[in-house]
PDB file of N, CA and C in Angstrom:
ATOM      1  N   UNK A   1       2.209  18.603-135.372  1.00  0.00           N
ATOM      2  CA  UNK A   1       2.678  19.476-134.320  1.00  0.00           C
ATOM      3  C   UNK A   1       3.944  18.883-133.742  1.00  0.00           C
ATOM      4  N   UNK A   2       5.011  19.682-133.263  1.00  0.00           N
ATOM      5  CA  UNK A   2       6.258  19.432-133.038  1.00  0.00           C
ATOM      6  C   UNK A   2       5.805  18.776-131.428  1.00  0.00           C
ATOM      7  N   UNK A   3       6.947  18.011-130.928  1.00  0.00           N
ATOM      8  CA  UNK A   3       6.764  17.384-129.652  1.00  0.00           C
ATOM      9  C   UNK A   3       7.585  18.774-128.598  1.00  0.00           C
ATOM     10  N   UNK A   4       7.967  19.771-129.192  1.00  0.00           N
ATOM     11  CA  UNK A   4       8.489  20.559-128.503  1.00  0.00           C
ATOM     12  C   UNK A   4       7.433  21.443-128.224  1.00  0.00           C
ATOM     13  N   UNK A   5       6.466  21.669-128.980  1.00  0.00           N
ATOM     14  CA  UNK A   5       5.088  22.478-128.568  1.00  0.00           C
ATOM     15  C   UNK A   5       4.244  22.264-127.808  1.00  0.00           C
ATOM     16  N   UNK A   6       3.805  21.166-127.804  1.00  0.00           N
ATOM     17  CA  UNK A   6       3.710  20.086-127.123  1.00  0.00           C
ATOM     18  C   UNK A   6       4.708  20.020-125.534  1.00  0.00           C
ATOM     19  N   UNK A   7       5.093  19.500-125.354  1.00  0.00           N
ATOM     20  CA  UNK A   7       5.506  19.410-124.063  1.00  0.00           C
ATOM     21  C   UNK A   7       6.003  21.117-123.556  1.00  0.00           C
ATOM     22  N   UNK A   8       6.005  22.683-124.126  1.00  0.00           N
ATOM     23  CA  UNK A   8       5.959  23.248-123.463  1.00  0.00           C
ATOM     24  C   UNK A   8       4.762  23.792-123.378  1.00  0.00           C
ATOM     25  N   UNK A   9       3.679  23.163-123.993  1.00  0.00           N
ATOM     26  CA  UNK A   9       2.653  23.340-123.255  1.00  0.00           C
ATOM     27  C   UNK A   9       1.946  22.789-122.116  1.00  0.00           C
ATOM     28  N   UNK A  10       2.690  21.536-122.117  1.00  0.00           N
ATOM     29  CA  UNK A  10       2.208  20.415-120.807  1.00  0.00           C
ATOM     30  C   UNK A  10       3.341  21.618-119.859  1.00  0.00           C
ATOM     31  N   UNK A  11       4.879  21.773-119.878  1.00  0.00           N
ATOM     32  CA  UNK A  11       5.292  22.302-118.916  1.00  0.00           C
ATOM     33  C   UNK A  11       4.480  23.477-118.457  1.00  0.00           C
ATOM     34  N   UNK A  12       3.788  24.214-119.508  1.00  0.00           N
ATOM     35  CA  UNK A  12       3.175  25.113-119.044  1.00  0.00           C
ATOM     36  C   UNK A  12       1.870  25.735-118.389  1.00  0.00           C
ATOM     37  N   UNK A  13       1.323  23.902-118.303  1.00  0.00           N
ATOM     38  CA  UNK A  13      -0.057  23.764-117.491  1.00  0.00           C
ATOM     39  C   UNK A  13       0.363  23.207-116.099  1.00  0.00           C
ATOM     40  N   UNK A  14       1.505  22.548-116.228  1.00  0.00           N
ATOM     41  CA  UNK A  14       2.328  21.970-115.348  1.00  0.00           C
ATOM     42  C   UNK A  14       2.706  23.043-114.163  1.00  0.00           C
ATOM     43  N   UNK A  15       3.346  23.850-114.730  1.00  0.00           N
ATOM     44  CA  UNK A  15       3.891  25.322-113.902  1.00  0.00           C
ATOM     45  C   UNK A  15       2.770  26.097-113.524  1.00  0.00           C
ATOM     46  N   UNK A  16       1.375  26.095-113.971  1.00  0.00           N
ATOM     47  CA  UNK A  16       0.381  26.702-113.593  1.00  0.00           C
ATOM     48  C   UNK A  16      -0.259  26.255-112.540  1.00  0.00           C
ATOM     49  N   UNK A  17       0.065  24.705-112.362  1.00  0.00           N
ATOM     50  CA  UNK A  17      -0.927  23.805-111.529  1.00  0.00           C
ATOM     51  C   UNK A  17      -1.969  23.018-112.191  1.00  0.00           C
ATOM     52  N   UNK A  18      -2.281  23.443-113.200  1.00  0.00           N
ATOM     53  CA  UNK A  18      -3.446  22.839-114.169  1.00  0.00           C
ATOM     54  C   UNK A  18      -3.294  21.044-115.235  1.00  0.00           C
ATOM     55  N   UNK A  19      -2.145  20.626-114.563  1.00  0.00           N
ATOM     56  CA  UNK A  19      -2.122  19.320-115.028  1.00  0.00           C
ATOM     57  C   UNK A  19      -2.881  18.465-114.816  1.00  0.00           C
ATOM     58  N   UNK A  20      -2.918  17.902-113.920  1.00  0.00           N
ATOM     59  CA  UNK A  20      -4.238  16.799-113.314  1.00  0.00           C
ATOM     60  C   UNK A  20      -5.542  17.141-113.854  1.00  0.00           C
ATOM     61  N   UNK A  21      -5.920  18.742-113.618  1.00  0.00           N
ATOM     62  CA  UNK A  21      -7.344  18.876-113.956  1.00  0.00           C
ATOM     63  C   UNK A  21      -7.516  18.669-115.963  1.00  0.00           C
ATOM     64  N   UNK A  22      -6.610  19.246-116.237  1.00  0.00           N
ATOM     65  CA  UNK A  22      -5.994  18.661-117.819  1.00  0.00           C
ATOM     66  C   UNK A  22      -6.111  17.752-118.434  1.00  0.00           C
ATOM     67  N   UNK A  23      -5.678  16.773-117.769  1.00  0.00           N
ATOM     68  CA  UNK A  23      -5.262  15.195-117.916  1.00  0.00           C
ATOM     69  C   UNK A  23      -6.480  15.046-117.556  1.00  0.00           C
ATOM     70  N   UNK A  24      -7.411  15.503-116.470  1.00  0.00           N
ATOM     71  CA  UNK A  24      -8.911  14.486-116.115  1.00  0.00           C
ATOM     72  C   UNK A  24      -9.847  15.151-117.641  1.00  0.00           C
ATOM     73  N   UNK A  25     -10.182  16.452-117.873  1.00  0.00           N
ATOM     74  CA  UNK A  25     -11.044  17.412-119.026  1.00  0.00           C
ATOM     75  C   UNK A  25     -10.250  16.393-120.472  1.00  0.00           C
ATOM     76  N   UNK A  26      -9.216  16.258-120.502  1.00  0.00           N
ATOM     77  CA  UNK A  26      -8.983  15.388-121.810  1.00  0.00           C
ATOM     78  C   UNK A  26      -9.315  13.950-122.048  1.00  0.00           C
ATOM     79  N   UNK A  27      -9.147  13.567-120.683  1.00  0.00           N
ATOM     80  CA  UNK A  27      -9.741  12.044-120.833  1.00  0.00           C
ATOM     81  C   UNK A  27     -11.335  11.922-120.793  1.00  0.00           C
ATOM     82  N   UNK A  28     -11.846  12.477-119.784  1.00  0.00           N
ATOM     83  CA  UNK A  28     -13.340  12.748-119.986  1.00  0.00           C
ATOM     84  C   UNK A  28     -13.906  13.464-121.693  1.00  0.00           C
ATOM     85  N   UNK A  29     -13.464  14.117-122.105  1.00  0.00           N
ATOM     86  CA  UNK A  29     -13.939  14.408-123.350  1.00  0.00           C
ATOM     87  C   UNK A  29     -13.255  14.130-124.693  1.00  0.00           C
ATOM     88  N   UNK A  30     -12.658  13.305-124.410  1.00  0.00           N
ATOM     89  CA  UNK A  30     -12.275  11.973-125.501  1.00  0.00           C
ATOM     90  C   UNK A  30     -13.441  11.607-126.295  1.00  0.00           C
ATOM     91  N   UNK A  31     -14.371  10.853-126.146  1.00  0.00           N
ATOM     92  CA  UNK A  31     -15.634  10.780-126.908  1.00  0.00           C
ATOM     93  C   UNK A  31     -16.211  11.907-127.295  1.00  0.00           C
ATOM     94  N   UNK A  32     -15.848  13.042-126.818  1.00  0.00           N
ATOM     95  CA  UNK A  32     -16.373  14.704-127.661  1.00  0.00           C
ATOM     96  C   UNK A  32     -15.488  15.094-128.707  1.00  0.00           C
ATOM     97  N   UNK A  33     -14.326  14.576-128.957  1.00  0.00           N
ATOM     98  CA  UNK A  33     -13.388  14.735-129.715  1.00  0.00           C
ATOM     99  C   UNK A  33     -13.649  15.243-130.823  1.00  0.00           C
ATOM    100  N   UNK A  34     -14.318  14.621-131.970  1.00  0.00           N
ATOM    101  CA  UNK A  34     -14.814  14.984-132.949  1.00  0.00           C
ATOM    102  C   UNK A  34     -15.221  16.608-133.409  1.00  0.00           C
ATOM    103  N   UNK A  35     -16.211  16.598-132.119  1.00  0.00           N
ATOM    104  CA  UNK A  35     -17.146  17.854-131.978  1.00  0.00           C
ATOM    105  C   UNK A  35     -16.159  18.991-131.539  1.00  0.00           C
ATOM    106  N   UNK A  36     -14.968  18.762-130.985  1.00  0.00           N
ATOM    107  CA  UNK A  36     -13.800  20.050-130.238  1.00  0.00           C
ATOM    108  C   UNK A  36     -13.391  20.159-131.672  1.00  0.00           C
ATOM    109  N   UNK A  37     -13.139  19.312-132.450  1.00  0.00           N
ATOM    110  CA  UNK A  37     -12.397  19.432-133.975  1.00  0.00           C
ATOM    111  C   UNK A  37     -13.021  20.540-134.524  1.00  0.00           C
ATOM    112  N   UNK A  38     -14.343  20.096-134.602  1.00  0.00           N
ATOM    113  CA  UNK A  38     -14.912  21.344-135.323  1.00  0.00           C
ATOM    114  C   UNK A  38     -15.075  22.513-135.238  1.00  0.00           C
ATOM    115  N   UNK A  39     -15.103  22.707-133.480  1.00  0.00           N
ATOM    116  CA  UNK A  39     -14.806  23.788-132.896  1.00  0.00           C
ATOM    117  C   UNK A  39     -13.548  24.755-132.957  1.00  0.00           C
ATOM    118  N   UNK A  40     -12.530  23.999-133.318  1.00  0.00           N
ATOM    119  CA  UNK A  40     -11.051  24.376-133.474  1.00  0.00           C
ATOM    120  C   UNK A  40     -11.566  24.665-134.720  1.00  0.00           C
ATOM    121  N   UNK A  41     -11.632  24.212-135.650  1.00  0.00           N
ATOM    122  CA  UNK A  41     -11.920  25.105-136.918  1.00  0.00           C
ATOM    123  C   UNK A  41     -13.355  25.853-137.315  1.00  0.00           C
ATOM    124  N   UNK A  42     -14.107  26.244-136.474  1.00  0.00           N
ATOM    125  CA  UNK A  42     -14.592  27.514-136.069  1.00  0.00           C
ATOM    126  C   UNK A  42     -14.386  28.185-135.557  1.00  0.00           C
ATOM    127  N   UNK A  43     -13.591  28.184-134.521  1.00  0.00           N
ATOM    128  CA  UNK A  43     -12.895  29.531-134.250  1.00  0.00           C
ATOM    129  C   UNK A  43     -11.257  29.747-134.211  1.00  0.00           C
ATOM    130  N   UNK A  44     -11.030  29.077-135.536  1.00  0.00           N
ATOM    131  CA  UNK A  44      -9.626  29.145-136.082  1.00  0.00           C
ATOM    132  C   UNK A  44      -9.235  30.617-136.935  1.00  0.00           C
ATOM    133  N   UNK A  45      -9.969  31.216-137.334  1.00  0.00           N
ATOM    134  CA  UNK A  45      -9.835  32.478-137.589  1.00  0.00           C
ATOM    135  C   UNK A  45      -9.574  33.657-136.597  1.00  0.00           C
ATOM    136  N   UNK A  46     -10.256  33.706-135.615  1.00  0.00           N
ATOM    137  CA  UNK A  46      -9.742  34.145-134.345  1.00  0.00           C
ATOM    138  C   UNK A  46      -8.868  33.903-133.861  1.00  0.00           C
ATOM    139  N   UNK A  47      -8.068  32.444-133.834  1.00  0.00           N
ATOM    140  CA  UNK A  47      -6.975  31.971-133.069  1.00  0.00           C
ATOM    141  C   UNK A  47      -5.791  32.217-133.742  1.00  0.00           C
ATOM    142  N   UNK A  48      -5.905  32.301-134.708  1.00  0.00           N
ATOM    143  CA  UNK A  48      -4.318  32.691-135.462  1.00  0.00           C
ATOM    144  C   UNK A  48      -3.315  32.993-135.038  1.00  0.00           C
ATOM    145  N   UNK A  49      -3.949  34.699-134.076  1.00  0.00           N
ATOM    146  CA  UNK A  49      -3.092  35.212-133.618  1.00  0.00           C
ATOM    147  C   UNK A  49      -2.674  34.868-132.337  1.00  0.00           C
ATOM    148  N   UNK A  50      -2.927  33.786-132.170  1.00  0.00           N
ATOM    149  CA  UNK A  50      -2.340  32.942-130.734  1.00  0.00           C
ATOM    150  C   UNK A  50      -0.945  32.411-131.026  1.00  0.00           C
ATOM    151  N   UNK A  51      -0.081  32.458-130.417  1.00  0.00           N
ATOM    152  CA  UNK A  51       1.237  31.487-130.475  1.00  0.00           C
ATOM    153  C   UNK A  51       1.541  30.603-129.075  1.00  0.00           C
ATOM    154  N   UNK A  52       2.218  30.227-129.434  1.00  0.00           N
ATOM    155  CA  UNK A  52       2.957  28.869-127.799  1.00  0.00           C
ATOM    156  C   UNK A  52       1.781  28.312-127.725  1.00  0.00           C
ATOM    157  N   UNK A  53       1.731  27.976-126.132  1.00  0.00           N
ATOM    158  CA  UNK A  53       0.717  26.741-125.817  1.00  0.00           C
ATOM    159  C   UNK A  53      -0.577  27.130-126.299  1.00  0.00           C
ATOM    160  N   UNK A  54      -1.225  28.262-126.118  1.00  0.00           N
ATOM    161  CA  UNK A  54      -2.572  28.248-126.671  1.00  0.00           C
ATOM    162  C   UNK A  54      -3.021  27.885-127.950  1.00  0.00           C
ATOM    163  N   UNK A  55      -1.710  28.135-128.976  1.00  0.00           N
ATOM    164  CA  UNK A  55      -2.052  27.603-130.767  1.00  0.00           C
ATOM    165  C   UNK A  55      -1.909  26.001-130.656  1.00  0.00           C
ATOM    166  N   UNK A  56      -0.911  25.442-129.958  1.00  0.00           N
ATOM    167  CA  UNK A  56      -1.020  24.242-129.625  1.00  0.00           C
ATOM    168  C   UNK A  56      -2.023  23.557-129.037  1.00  0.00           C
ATOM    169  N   UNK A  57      -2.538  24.383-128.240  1.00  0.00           N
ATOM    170  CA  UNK A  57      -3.948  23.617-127.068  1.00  0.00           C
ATOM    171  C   UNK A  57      -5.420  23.445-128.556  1.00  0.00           C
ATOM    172  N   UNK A  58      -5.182  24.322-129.279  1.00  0.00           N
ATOM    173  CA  UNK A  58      -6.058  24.396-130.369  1.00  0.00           C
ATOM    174  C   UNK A  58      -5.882  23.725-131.642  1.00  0.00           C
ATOM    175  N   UNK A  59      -4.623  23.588-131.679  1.00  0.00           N
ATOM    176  CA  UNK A  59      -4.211  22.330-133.144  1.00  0.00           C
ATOM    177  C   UNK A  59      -4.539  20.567-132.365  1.00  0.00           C
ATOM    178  N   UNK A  60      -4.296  20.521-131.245  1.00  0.00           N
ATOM    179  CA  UNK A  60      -4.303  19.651-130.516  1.00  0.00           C
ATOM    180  C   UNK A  60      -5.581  19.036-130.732  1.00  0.00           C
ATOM    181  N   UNK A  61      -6.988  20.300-130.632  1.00  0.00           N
ATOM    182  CA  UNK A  61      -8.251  20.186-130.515  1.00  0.00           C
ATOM    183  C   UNK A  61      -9.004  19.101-132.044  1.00  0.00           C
ATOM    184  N   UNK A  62      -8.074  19.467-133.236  1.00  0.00           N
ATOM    185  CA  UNK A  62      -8.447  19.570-134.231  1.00  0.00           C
ATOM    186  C   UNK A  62      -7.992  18.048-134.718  1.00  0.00           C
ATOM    187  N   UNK A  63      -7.448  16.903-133.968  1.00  0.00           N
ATOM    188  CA  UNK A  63      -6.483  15.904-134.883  1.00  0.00           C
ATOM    189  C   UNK A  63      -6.595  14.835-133.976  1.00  0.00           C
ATOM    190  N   UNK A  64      -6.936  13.632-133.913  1.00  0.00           N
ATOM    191  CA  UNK A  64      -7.407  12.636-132.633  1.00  0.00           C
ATOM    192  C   UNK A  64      -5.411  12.355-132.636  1.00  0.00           C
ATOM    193  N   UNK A  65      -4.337  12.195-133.375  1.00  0.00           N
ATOM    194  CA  UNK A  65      -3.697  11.627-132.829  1.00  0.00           C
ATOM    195  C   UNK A  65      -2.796  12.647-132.176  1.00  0.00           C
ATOM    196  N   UNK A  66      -2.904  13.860-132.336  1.00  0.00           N
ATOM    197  CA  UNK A  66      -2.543  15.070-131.645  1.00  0.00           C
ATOM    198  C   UNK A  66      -2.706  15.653-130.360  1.00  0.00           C
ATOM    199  N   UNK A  67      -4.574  14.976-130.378  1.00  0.00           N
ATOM    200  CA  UNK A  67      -4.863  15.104-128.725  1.00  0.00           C
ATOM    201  C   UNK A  67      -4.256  13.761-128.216  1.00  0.00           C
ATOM    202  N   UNK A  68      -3.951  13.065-128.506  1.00  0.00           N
ATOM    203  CA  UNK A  68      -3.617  11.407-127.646  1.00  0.00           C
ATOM    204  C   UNK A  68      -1.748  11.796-127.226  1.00  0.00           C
ATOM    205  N   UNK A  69      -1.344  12.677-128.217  1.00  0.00           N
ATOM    206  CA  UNK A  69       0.257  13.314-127.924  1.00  0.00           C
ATOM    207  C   UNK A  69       0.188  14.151-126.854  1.00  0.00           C
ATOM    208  N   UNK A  70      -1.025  14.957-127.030  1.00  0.00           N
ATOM    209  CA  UNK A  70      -0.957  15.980-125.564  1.00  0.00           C
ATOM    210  C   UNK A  70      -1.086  15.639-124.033  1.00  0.00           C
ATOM    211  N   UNK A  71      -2.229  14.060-124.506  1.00  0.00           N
ATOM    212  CA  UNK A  71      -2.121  13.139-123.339  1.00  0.00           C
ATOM    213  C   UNK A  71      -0.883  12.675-122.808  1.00  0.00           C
ATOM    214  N   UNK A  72      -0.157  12.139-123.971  1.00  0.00           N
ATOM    215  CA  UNK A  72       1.377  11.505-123.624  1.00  0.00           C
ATOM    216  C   UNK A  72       1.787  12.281-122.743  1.00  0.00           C
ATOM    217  N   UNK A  73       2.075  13.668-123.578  1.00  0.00           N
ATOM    218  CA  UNK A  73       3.312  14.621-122.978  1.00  0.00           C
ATOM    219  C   UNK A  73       2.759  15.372-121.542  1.00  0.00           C
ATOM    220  N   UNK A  74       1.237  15.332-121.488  1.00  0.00           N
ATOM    221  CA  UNK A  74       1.188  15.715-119.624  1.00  0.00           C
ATOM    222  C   UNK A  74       1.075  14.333-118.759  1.00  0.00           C
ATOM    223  N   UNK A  75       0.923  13.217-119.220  1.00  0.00           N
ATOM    224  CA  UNK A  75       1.567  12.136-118.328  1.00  0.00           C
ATOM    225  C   UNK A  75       3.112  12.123-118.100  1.00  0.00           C
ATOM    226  N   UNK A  76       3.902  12.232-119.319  1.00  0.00           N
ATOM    227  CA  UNK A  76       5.039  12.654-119.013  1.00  0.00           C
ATOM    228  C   UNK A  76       5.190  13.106-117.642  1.00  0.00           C
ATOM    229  N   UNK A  77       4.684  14.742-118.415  1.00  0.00           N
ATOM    230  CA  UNK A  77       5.529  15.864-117.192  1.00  0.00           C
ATOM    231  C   UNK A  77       5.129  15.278-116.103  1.00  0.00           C
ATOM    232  N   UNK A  78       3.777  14.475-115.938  1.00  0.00           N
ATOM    233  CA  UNK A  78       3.057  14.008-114.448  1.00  0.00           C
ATOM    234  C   UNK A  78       4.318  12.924-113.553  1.00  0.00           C
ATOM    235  N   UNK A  79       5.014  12.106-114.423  1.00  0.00           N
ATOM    236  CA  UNK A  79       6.113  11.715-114.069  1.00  0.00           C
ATOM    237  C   UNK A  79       7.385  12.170-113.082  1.00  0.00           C
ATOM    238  N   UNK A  80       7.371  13.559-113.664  1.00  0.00           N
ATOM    239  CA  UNK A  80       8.928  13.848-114.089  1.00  0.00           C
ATOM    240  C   UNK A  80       9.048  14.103-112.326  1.00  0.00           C
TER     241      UNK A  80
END
């Protein structure tokens, strides 16, 4: 996943207000990781037709070093 998908999806939890609670649901279910994987590819047929942050929030789901990028990039924005 591109780092540009990625961070406009952090901008875009960011702009919602939903960062912090983000950043806490990703770190808390870090050890569920596995199990969201599988979930992303069960209901990856449905998601297809998703684009921007939501196809991202779901490729994210599917790849441990993908979710640890999504971490990066909303600490980032938590920065900025």
């Amino acid at each position: 996943m591109s780092d540009e998908r990625l961070g406009a999806l952090a901008t875009e939890l960011r702009r919602r207000g939903l960062d912090a609670p983000a950043l806490l649901l990703l770190h808390a279910h870090r050890p569920l990781r596995p199990m969201l994987g599988q979930l992303a590819v069960f209901i990856s047929p449905v998601s297809r037709s998703l684009r921007g942050p939501g196809r991202a929030l779901l490729d994210s789901l599917g790849d441990d070093q993908r979710y640890d990028e999504l971490i990066h990039a909303l600490e980032a924005e938590e920065g900025r």
